[in-house]
Protein backbone atom coordinates (compact mmCIF):
# COMPACT_ATOMS: atom_id res chain seq x y z
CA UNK A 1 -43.91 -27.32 259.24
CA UNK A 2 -44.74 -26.98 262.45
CA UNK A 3 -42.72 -29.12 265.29
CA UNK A 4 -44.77 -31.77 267.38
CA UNK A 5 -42.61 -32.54 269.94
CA UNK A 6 -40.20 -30.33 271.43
CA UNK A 7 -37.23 -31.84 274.69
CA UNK A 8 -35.35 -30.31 275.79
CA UNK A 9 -32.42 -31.47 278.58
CA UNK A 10 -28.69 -29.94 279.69
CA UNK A 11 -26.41 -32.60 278.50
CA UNK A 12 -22.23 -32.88 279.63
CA UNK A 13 -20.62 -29.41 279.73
CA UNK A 14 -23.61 -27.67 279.84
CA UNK A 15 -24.89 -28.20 276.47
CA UNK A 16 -28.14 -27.66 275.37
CA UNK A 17 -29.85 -30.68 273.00
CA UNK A 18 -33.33 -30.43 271.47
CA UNK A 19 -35.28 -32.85 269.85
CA UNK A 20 -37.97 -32.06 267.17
CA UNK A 21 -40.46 -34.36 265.77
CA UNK A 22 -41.86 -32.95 262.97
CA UNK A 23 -44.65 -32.93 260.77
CA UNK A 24 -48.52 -33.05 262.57
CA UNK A 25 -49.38 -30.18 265.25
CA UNK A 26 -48.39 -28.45 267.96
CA UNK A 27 -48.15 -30.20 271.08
CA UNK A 28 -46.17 -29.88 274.29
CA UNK A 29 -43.75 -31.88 275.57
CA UNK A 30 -45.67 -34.80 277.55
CA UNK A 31 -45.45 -38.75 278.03
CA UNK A 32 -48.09 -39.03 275.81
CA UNK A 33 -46.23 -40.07 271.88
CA UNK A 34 -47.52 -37.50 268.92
CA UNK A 35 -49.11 -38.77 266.40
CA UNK A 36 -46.97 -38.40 263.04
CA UNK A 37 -46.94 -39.44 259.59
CA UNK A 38 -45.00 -41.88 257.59
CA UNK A 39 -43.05 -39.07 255.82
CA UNK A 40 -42.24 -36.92 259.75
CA UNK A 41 -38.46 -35.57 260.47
CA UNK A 42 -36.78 -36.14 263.31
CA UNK A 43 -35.13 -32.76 263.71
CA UNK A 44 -32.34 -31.25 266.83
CA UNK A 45 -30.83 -28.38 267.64
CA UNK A 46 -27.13 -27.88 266.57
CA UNK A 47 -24.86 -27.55 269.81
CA UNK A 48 -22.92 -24.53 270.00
CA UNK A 49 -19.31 -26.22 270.46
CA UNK A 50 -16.74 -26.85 267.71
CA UNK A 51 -15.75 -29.90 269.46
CA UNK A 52 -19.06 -31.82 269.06
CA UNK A 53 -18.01 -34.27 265.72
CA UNK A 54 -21.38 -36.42 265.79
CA UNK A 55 -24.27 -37.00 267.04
CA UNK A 56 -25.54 -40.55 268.30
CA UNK A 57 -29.55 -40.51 267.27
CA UNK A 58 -31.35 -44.34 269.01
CA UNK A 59 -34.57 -45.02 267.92
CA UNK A 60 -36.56 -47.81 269.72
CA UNK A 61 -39.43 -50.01 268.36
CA UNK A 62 -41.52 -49.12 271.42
CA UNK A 63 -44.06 -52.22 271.25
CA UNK A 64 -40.90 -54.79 270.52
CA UNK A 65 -37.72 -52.52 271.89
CA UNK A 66 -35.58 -55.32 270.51
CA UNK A 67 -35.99 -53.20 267.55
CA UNK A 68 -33.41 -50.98 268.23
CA UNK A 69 -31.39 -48.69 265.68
CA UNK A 70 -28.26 -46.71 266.90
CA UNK A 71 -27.57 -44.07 264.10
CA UNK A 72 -23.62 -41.83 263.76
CA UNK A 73 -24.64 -38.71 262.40
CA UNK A 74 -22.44 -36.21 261.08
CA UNK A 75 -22.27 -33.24 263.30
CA UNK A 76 -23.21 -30.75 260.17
CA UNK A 77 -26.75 -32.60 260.21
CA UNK A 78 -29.53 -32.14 262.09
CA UNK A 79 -32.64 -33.34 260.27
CA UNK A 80 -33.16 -36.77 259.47
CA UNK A 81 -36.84 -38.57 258.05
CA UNK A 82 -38.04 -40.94 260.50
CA UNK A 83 -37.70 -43.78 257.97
CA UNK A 84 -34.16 -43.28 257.60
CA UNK A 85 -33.67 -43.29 261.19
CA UNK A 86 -35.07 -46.47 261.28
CA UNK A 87 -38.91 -45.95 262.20
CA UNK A 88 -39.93 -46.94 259.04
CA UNK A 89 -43.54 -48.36 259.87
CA UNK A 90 -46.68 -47.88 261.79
CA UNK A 91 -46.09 -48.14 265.42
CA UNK A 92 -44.80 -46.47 268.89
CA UNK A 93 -41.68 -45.17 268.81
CA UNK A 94 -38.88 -43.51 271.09
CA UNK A 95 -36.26 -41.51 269.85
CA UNK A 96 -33.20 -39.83 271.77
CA UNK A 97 -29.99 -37.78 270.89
CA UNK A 98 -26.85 -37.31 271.89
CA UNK A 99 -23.89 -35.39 271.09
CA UNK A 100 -20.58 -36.66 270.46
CA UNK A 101 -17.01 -35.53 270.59
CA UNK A 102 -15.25 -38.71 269.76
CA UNK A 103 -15.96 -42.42 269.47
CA UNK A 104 -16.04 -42.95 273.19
CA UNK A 105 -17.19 -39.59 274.58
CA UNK A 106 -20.76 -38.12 274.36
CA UNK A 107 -23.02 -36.70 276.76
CA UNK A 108 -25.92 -38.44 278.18
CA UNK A 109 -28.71 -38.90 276.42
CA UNK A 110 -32.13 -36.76 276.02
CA UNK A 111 -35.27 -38.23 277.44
CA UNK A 112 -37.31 -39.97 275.41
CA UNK A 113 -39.70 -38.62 272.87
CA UNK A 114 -41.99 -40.84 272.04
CA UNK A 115 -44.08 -40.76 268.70
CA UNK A 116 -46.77 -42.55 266.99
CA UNK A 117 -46.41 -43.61 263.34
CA UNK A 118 -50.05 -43.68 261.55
CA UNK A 119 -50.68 -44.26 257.97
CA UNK A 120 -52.56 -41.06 257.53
């Protein structure tokens, strides 16, 4: 699999957070959302410090951004389909990451990488 999306930002500490979407082609890092399958990944890089516990994955609905879902993931995972996240239909969607080190402190956010769901 190739990734489709690749952003990349310096979060708190100087920590370094990527954000894959996967499955389609190549394409760099723009405003304009890549165009991705029902079955794509939504895939990060692991940060390099033991004290990261989580990670705090939102994906946003981006034609009705009331549909909103805030995901705790593990800190061992990094991969997650975009249906599980929550992007589980056709559609424009934004997704960011952030790591965690407890329940009230995580760095800020990536910028958005936006993606379109299409049925084929």
């Amino acid at each position: 699999m190739k990734p489709t999306a690749l952003l990349t930002k310096h979060v708190a500490f100087l920590l370094m957070v990527s954000l894959l979407v996967s499955l389609g082609c190549a394409t760099p890092s723009t405003q304009t959302p890549t165009t991705v399958g029902p079955q794509c990944l939504i895939e990060w890089d692991k940060v390099n410090d033991p004290k990261v516990t989580r990670y705090q994955l939102t994906v946003i609905n981006q034609e009705n951004p009331a549909e909103k879902t805030v995901l705790i993931i593990p800190a061992e995972t990094t991969k997650l389909s975009c249906q599980n996240a929550g992007a589980d239909h056709e559609g424009l969607w934004g997704v960011t990451v952030q790591s965690c080190y407890d329940t009230f402190t995580c760095s800020v956010p990536t910028d958005i990488v936006r993606m379109r769901i299409a049925s084929k």
